[in-house]
C-alpha atoms as a PDB file:
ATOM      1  CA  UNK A   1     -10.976  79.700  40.438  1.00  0.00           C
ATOM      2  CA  UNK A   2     -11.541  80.883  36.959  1.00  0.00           C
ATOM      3  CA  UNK A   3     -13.937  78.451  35.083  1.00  0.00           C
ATOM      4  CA  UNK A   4     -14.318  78.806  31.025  1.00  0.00           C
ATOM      5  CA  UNK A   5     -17.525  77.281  29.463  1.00  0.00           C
ATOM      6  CA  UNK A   6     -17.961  77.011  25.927  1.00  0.00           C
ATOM      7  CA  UNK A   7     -20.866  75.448  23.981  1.00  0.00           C
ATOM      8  CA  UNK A   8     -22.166  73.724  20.881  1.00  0.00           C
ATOM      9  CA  UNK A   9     -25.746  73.232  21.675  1.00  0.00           C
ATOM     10  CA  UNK A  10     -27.908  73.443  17.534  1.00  0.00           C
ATOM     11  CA  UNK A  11     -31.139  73.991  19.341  1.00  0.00           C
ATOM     12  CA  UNK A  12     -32.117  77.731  19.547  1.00  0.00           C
ATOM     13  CA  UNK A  13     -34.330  77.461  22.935  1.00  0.00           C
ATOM     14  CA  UNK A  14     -31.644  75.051  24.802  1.00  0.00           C
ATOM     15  CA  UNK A  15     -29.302  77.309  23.766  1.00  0.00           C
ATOM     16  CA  UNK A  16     -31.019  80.407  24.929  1.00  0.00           C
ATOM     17  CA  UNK A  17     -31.880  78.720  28.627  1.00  0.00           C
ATOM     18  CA  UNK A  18     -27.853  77.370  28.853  1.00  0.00           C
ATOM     19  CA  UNK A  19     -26.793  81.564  28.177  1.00  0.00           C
ATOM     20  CA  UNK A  20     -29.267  82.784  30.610  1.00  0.00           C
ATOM     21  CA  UNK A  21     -28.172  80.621  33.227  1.00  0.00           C
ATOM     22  CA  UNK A  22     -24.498  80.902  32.115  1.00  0.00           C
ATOM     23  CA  UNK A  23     -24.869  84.894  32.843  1.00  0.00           C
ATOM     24  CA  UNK A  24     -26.428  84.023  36.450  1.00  0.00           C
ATOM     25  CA  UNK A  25     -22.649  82.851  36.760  1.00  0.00           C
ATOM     26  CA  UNK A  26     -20.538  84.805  35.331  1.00  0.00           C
ATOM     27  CA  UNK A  27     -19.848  86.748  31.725  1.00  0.00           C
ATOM     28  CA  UNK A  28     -19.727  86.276  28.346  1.00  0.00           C
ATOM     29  CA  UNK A  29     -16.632  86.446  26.712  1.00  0.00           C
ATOM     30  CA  UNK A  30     -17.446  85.452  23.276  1.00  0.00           C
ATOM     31  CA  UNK A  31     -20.735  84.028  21.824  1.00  0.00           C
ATOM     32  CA  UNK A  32     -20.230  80.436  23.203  1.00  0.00           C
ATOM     33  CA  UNK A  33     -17.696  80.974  25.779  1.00  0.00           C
ATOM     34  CA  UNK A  34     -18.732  81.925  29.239  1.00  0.00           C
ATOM     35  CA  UNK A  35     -16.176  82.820  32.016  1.00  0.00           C
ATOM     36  CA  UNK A  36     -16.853  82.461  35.744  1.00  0.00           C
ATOM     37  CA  UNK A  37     -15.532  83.124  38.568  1.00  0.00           C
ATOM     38  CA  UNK A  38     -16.490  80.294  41.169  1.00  0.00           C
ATOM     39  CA  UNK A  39     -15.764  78.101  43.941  1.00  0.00           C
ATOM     40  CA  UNK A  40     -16.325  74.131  43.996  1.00  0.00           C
ATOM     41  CA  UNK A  41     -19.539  73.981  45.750  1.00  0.00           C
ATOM     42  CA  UNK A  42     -21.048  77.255  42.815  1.00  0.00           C
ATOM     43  CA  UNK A  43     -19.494  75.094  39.806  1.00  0.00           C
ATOM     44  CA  UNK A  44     -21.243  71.870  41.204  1.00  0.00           C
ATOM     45  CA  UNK A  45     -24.701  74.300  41.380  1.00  0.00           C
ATOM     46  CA  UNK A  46     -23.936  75.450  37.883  1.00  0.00           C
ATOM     47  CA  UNK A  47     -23.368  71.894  36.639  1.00  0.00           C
ATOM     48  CA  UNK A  48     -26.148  70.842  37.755  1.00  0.00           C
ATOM     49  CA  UNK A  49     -28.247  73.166  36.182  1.00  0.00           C
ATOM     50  CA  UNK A  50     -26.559  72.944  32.784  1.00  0.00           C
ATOM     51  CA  UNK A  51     -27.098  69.230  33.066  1.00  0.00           C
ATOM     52  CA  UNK A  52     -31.190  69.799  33.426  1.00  0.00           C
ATOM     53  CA  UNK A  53     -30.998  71.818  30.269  1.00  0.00           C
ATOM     54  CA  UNK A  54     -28.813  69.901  27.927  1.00  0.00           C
ATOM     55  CA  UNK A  55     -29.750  67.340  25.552  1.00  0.00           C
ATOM     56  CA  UNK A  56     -26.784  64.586  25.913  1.00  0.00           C
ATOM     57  CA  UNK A  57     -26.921  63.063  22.413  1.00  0.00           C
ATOM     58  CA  UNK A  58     -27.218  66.333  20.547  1.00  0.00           C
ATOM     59  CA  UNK A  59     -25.286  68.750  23.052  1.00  0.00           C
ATOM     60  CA  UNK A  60     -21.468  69.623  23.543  1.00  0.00           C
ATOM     61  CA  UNK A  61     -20.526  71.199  26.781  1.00  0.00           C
ATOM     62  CA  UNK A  62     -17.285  71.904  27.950  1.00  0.00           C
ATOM     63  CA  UNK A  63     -15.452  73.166  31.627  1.00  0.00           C
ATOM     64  CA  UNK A  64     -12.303  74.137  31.501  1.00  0.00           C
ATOM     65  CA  UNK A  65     -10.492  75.180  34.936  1.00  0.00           C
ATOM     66  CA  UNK A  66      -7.916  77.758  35.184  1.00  0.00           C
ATOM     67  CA  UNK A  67      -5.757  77.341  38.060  1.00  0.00           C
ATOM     68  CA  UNK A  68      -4.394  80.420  39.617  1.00  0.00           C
ATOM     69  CA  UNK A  69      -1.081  80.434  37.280  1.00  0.00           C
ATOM     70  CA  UNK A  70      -2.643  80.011  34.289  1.00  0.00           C
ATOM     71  CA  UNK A  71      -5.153  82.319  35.059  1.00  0.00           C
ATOM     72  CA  UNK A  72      -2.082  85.368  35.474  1.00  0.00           C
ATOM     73  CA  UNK A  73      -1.087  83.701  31.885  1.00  0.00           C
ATOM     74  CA  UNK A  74      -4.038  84.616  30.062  1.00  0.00           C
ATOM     75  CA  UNK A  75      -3.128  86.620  27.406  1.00  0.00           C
ATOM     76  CA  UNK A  76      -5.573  88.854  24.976  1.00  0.00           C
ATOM     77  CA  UNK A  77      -5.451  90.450  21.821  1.00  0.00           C
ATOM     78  CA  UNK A  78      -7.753  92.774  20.222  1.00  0.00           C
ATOM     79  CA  UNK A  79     -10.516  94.302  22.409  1.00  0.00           C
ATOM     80  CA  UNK A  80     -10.689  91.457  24.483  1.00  0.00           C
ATOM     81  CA  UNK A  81     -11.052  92.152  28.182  1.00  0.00           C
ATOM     82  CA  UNK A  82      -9.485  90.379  31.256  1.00  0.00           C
ATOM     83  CA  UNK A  83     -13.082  89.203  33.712  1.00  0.00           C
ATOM     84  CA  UNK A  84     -12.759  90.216  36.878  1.00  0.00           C
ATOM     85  CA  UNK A  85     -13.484  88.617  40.105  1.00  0.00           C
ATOM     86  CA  UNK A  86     -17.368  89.701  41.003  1.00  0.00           C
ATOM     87  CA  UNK A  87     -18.054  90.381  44.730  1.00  0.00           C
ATOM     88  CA  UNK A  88     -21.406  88.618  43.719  1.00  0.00           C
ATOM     89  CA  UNK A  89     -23.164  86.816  40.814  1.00  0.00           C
ATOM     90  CA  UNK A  90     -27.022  85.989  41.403  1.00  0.00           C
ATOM     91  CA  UNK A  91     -27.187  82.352  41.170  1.00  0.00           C
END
């Protein structure tokens, strides 16, 4: 399924670990918005290890899952690219 993850995270070095590990999961699609391509069991690894590296009270992190519909539906403008399904991400 295709997974969006955007972020809000004010501290430079949180920020920097939650990208790294973002990019061990998929690809960047715009400076705070990750997409992924995962099944249940890799999105509960990847939550997991955004959870060790987020500060709750200061931190905004959000999943959004595209079913399989909406994921045909997804539009772009400009020089946006369309992710594609990776045989494998190192995670």
């Amino acid at each position: 399924m295709l997974i969006v993850v955007s972020y809000d995270i004010p501290d430079d070095r949180r920020r920097l670990q939650l990208s790294k590990t973002l990019k061990d999961f998929g690809e960047r699609v715009q400076w705070s918005v990750f997409e992924c391509h995962l099944d249940d069991h890799q999105l509960e690894r990847l939550r997991r290890r955004m959870l060790g590296l987020i500060e709750a009270k200061e931190d905004s992190v959000r999943i959004y899952r595209l079913c399989a519909s909406c994921e045909r539906n997804l539009e772009t403008l400009g020089r946006a690219e369309r992710t594609e399904d990776p045989d494998i991400y190192i995670a």
